[in-house]
PDB file of N, CA and C in Angstrom:
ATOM      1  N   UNK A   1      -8.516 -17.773  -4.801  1.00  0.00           N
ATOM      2  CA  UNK A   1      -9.619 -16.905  -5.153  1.00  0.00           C
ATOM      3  C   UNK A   1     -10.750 -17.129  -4.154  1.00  0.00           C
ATOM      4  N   UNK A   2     -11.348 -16.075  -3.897  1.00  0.00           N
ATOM      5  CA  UNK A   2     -12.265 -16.219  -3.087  1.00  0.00           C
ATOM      6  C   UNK A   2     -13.819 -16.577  -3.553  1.00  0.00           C
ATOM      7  N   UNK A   3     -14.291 -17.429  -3.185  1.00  0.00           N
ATOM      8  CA  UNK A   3     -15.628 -18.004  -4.321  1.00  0.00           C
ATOM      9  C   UNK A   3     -16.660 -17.331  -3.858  1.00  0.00           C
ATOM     10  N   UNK A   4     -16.784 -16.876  -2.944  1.00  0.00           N
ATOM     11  CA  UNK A   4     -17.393 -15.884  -2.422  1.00  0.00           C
ATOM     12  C   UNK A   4     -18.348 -14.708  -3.855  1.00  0.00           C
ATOM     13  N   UNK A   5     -17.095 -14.063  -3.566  1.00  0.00           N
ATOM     14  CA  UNK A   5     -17.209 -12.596  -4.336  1.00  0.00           C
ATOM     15  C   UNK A   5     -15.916 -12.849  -5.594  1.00  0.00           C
ATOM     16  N   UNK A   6     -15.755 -13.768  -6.053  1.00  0.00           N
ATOM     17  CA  UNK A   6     -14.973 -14.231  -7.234  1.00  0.00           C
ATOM     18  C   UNK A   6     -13.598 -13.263  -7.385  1.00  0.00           C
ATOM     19  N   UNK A   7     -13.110 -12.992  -6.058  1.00  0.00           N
ATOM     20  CA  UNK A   7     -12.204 -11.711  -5.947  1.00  0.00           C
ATOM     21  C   UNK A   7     -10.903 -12.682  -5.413  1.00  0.00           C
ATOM     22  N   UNK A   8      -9.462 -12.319  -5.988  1.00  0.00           N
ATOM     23  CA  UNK A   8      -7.871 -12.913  -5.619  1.00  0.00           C
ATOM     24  C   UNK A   8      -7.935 -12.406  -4.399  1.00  0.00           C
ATOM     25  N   UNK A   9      -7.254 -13.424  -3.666  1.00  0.00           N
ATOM     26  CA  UNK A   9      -7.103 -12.673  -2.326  1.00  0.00           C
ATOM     27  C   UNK A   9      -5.564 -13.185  -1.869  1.00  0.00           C
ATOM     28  N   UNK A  10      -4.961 -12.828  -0.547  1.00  0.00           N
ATOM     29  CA  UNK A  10      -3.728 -12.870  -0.396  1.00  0.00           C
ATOM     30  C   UNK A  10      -3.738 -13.173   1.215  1.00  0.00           C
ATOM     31  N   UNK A  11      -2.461 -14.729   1.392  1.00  0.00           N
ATOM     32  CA  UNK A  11      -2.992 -14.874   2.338  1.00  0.00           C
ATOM     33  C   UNK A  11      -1.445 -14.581   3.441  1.00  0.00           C
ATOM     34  N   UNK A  12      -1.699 -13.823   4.107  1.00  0.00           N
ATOM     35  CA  UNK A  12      -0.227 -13.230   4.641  1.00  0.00           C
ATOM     36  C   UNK A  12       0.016 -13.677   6.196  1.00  0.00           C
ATOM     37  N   UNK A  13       1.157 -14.023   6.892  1.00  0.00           N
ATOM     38  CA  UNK A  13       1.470 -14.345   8.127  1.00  0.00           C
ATOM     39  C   UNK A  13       0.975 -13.290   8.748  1.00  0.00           C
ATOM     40  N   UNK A  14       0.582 -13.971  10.287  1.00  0.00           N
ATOM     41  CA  UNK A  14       0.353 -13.118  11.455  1.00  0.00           C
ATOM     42  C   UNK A  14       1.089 -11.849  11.634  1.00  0.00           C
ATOM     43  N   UNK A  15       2.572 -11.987  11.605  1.00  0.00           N
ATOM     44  CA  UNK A  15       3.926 -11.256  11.979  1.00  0.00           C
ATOM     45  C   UNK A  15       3.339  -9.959  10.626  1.00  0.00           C
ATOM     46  N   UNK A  16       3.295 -10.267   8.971  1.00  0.00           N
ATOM     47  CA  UNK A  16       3.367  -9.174   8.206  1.00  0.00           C
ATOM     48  C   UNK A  16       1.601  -8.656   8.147  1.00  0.00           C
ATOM     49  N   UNK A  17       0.805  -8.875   8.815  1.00  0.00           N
ATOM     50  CA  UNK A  17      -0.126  -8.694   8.492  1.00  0.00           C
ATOM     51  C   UNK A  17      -0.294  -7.366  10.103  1.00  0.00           C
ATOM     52  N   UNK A  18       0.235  -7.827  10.884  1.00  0.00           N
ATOM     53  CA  UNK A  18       0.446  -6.658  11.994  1.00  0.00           C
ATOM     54  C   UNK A  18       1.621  -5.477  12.086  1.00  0.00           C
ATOM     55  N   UNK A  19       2.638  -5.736  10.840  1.00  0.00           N
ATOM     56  CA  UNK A  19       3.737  -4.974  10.571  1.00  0.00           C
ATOM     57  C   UNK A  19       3.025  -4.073   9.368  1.00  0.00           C
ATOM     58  N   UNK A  20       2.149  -4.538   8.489  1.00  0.00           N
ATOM     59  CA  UNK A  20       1.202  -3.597   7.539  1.00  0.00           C
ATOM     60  C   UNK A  20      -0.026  -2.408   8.419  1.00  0.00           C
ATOM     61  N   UNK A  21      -0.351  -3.697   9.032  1.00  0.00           N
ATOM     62  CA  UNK A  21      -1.439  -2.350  10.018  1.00  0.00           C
ATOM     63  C   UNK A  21      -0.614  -1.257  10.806  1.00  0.00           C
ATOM     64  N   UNK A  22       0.136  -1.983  11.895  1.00  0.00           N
ATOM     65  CA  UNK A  22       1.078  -0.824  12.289  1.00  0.00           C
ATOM     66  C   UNK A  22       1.218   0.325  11.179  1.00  0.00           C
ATOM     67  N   UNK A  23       1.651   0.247  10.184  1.00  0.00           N
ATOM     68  CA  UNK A  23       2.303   1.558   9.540  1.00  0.00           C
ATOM     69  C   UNK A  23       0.440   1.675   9.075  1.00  0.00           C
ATOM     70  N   UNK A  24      -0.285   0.797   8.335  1.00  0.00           N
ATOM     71  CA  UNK A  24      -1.590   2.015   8.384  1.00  0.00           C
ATOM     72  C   UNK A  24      -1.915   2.766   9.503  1.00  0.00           C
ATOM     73  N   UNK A  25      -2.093   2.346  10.521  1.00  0.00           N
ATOM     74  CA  UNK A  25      -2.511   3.327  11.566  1.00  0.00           C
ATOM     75  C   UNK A  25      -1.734   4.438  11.817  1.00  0.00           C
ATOM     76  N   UNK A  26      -0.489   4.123  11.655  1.00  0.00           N
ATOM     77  CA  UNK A  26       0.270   5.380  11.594  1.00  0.00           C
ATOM     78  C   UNK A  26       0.215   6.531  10.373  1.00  0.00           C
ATOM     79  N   UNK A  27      -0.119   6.023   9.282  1.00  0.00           N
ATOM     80  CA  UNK A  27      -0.674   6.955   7.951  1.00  0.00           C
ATOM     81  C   UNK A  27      -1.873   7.454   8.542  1.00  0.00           C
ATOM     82  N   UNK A  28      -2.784   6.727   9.123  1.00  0.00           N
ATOM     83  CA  UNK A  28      -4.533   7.249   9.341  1.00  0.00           C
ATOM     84  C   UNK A  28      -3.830   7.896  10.246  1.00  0.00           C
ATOM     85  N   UNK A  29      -2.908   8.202  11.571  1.00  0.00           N
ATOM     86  CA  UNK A  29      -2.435   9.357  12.623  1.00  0.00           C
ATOM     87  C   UNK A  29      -2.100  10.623  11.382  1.00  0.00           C
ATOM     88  N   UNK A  30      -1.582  10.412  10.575  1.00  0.00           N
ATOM     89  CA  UNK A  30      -0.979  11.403   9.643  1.00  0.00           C
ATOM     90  C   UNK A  30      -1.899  12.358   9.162  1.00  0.00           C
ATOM     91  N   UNK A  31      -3.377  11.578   8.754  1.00  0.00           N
ATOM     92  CA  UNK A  31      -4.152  12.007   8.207  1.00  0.00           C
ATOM     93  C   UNK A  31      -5.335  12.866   8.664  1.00  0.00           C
ATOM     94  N   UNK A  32      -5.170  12.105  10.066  1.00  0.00           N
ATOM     95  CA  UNK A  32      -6.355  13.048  11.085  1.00  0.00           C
ATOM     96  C   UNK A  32      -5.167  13.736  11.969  1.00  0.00           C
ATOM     97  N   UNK A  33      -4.356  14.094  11.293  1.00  0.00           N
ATOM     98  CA  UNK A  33      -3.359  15.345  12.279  1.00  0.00           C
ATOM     99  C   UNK A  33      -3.954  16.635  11.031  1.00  0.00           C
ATOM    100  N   UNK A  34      -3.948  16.032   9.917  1.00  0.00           N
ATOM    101  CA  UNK A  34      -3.911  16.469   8.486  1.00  0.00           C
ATOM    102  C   UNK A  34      -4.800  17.668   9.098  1.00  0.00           C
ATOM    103  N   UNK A  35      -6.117  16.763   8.643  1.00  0.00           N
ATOM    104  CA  UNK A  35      -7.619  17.588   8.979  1.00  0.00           C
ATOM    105  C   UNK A  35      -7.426  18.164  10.344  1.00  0.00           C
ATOM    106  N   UNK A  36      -6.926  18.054  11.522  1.00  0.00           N
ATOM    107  CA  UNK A  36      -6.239  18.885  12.324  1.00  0.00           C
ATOM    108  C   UNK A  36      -5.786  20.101  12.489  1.00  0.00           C
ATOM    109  N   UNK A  37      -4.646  20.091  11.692  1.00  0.00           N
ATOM    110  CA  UNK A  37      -4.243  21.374  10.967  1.00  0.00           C
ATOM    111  C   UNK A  37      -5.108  22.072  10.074  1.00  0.00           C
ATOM    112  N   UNK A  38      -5.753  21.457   9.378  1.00  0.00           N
ATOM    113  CA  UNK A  38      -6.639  22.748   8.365  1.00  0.00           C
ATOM    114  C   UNK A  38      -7.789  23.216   9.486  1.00  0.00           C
ATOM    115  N   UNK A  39      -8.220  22.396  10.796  1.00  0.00           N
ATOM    116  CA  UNK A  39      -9.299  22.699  11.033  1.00  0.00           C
ATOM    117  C   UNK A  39      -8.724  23.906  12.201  1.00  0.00           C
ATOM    118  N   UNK A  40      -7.240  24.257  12.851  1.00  0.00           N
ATOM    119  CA  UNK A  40      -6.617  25.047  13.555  1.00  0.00           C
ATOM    120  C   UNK A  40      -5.892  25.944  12.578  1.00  0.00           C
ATOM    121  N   UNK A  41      -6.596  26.458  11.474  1.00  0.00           N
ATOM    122  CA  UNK A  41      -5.725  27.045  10.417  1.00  0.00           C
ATOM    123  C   UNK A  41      -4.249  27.380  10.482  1.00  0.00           C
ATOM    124  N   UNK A  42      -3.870  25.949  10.189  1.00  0.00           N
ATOM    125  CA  UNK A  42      -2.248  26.321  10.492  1.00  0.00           C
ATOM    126  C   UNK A  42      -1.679  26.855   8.933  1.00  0.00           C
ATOM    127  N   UNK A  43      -0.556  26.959   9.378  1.00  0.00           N
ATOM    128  CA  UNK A  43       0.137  27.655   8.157  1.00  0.00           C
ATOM    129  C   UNK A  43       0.079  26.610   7.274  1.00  0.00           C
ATOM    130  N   UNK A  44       0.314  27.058   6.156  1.00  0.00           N
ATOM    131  CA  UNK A  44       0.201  26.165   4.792  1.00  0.00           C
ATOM    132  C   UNK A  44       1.544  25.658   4.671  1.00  0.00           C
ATOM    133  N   UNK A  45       2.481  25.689   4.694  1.00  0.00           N
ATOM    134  CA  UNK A  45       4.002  25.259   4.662  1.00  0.00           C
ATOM    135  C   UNK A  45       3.708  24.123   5.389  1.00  0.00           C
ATOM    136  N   UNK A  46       3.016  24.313   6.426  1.00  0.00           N
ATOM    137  CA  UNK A  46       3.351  23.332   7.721  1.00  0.00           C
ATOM    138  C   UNK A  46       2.785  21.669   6.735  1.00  0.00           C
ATOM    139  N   UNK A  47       1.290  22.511   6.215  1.00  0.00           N
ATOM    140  CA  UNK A  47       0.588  21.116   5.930  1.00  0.00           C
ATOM    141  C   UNK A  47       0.763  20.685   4.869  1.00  0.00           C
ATOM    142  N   UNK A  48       1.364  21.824   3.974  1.00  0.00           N
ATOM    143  CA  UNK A  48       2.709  20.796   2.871  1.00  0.00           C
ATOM    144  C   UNK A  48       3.164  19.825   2.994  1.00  0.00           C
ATOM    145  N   UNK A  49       4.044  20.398   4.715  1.00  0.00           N
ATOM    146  CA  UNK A  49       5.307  19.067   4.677  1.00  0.00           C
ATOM    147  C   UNK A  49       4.582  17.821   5.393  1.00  0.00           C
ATOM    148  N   UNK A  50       3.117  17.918   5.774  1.00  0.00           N
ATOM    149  CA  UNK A  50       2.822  16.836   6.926  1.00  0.00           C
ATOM    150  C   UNK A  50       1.891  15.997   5.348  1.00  0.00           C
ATOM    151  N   UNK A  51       1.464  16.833   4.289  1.00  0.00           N
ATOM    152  CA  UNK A  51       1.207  16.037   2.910  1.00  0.00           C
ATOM    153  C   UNK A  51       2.224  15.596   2.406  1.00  0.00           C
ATOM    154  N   UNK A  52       3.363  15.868   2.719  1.00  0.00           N
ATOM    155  CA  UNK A  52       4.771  15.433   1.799  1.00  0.00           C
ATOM    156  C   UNK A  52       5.007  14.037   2.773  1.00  0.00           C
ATOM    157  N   UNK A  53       4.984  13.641   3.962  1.00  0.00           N
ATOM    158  CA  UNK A  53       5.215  12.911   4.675  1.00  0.00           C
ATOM    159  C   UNK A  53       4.283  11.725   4.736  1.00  0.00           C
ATOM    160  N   UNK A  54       2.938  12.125   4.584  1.00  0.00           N
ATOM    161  CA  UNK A  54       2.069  11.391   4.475  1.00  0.00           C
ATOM    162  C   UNK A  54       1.868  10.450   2.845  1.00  0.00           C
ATOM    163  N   UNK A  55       2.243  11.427   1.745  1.00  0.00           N
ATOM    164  CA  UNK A  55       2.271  10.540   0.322  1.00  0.00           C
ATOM    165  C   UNK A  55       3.043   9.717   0.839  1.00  0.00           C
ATOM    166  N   UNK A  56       4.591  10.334   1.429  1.00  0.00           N
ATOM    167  CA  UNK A  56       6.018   9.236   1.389  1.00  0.00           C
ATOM    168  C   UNK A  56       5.542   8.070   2.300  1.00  0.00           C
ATOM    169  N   UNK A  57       4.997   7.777   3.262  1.00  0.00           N
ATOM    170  CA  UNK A  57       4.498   6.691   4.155  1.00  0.00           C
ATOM    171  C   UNK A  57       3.439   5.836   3.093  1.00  0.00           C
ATOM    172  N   UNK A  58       2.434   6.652   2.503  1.00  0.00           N
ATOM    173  CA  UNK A  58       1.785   5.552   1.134  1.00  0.00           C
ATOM    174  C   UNK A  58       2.783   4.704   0.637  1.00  0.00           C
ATOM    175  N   UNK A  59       3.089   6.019  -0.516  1.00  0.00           N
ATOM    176  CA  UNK A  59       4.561   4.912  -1.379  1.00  0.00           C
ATOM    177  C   UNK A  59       5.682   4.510  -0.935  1.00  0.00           C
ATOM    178  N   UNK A  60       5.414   4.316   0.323  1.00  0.00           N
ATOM    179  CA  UNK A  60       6.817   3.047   1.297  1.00  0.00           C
ATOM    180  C   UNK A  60       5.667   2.034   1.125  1.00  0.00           C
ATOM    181  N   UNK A  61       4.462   2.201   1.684  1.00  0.00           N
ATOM    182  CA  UNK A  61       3.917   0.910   1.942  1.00  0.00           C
ATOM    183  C   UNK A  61       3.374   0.438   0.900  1.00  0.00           C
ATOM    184  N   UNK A  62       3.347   1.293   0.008  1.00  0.00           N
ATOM    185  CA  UNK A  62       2.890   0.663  -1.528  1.00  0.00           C
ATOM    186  C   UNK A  62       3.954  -0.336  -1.764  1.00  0.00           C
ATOM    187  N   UNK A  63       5.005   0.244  -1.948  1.00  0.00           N
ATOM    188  CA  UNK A  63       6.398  -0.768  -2.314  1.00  0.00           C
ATOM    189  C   UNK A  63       6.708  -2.054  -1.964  1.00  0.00           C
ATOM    190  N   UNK A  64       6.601  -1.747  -0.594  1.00  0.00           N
ATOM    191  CA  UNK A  64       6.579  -2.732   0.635  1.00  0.00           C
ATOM    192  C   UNK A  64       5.424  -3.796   0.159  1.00  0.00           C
ATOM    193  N   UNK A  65       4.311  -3.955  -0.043  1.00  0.00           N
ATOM    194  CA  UNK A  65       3.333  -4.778  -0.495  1.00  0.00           C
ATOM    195  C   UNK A  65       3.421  -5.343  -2.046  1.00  0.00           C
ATOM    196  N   UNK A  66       3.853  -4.214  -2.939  1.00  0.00           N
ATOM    197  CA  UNK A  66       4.213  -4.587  -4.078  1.00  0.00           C
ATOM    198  C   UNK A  66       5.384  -5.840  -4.464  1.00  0.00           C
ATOM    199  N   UNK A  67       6.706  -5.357  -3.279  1.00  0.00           N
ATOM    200  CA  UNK A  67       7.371  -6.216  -2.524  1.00  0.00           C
ATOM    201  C   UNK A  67       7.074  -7.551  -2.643  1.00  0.00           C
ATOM    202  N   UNK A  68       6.150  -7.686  -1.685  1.00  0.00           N
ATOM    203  CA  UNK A  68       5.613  -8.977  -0.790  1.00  0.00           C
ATOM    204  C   UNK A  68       5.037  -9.924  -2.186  1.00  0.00           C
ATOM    205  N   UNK A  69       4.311  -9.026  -3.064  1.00  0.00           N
ATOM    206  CA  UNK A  69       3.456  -9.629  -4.335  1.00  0.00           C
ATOM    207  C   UNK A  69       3.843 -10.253  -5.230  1.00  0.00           C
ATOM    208  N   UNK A  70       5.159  -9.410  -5.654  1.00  0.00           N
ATOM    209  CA  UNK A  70       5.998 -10.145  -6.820  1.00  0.00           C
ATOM    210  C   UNK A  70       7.123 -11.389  -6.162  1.00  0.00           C
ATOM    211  N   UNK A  71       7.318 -11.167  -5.001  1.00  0.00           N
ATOM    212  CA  UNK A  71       7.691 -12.688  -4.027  1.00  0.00           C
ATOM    213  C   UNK A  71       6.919 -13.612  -4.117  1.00  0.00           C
ATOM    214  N   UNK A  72       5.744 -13.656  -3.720  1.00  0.00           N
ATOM    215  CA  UNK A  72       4.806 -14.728  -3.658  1.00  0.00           C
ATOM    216  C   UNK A  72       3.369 -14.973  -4.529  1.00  0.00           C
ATOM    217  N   UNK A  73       2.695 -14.101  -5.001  1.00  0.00           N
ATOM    218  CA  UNK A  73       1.450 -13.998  -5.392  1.00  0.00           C
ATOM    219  C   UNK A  73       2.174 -14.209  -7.188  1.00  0.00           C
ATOM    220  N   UNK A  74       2.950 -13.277  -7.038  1.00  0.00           N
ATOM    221  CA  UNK A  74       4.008 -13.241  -8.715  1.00  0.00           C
ATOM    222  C   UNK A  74       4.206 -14.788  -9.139  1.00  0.00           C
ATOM    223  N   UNK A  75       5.596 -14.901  -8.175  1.00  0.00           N
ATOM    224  CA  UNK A  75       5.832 -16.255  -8.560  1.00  0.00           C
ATOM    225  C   UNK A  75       5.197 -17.525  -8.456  1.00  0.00           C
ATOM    226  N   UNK A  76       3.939 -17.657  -7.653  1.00  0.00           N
ATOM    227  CA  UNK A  76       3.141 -18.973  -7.611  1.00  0.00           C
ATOM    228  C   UNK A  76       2.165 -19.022  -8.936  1.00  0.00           C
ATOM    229  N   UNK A  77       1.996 -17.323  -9.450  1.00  0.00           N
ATOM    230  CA  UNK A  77       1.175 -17.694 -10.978  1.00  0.00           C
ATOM    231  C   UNK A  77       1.947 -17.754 -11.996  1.00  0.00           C
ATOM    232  N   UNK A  78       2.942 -17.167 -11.787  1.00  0.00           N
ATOM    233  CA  UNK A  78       3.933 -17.656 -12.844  1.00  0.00           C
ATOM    234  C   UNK A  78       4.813 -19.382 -12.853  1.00  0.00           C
ATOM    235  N   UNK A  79       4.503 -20.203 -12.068  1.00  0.00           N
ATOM    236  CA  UNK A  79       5.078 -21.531 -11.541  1.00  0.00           C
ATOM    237  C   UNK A  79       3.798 -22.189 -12.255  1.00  0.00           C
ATOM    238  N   UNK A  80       2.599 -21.336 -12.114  1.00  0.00           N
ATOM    239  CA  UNK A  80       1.097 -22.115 -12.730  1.00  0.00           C
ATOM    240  C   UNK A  80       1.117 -22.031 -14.333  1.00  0.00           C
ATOM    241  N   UNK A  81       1.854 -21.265 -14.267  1.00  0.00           N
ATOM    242  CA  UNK A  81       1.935 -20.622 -16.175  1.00  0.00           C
ATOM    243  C   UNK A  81       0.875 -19.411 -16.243  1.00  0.00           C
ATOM    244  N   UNK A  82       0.666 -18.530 -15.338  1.00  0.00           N
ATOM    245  CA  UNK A  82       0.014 -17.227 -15.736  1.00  0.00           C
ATOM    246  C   UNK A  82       1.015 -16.070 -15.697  1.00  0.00           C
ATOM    247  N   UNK A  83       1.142 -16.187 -17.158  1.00  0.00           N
ATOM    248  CA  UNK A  83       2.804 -15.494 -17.449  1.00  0.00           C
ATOM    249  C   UNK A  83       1.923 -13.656 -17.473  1.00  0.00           C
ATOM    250  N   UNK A  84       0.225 -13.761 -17.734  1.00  0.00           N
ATOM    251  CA  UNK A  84      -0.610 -12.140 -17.624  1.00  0.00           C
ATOM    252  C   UNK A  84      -0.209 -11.716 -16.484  1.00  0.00           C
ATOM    253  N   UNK A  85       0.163 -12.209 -15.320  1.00  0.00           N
ATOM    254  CA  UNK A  85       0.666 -11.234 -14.042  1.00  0.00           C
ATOM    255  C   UNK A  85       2.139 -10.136 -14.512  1.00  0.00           C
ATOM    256  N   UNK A  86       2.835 -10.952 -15.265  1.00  0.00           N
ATOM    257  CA  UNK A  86       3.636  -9.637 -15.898  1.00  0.00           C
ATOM    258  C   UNK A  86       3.321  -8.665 -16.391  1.00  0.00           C
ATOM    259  N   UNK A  87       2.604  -8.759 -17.006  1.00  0.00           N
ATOM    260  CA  UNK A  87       1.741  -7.165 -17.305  1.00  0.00           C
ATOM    261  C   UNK A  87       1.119  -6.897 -16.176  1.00  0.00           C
ATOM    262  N   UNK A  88       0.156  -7.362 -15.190  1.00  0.00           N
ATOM    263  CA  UNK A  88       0.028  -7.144 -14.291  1.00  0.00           C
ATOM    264  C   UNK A  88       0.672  -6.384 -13.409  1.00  0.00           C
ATOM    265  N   UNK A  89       2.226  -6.503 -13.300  1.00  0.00           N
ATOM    266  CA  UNK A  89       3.071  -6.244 -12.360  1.00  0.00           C
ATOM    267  C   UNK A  89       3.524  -4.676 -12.655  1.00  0.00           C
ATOM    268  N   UNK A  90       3.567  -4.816 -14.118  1.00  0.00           N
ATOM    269  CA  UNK A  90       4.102  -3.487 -14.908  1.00  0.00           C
ATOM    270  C   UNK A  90       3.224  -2.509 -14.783  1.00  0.00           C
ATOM    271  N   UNK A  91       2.045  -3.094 -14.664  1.00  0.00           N
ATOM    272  CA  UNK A  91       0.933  -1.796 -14.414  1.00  0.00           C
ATOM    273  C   UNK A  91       0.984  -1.331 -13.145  1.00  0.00           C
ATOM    274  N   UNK A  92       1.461  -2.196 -12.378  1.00  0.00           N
ATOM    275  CA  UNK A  92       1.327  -1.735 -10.939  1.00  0.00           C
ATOM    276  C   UNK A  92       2.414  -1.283 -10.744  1.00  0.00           C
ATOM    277  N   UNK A  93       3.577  -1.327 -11.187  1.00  0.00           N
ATOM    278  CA  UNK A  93       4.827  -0.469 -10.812  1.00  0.00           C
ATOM    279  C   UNK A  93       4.361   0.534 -11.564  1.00  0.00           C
ATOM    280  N   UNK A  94       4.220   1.205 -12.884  1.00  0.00           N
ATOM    281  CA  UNK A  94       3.751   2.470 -13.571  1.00  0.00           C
ATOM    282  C   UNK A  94       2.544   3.150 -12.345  1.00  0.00           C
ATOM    283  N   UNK A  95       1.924   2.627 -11.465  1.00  0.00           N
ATOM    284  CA  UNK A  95       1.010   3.002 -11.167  1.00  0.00           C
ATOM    285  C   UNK A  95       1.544   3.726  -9.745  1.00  0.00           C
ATOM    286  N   UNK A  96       2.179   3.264  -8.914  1.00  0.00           N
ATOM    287  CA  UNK A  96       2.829   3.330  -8.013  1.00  0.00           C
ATOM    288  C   UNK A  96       3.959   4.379  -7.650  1.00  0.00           C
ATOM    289  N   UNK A  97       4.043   4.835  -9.137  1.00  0.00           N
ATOM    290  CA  UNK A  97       5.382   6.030  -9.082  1.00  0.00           C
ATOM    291  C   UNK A  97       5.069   7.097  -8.892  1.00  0.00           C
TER     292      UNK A  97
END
């Protein structure tokens, strides 16, 4: 926890912490192509499928992190006895779909 700002924080390797940005920057390319297209009034089909592409890159990387959470952040509070991250977890998969 961070004593800071009394906020959980997560502390991730060099290697996954530049394999997460990679794909954000590639969502933020998605997104300012987005506003792109509406601002060159492209066809609406088009910016359907570049919104259909852009949710699907979220909920990969949602997964992907959700992933990473119930590996490590999951099981070190559950090893502590904070058996509330299971509900925790459930909310975040319901949330995620």
């Amino acid at each position: 926890m961070n004593l800071k700002t009394n906020q959980k924080i997560t502390k991730r390797n060099e290697e996954e912490k530049q394999k997460l940005i990679r794909r954000l920057n590639i969502i933020s390319g998605q997104v300012n192509g987005l506003q792109q297209m509406v601002t060159d009034d492209r066809y609406c089909a088009d910016i359907l499928m570049q919104i259909s592409s852009t949710t699907n890159a979220l909920k990969s990387l949602g997964n992907e992190i959700l992933k990473n959470h119930m590996k490590s952040c999951m099981v070190e509070d559950i090893q502590k006895g904070n058996l509330e991250v299971i509900e925790e977890i459930l909310d975040l998969v319901n949330k995620l779909k």
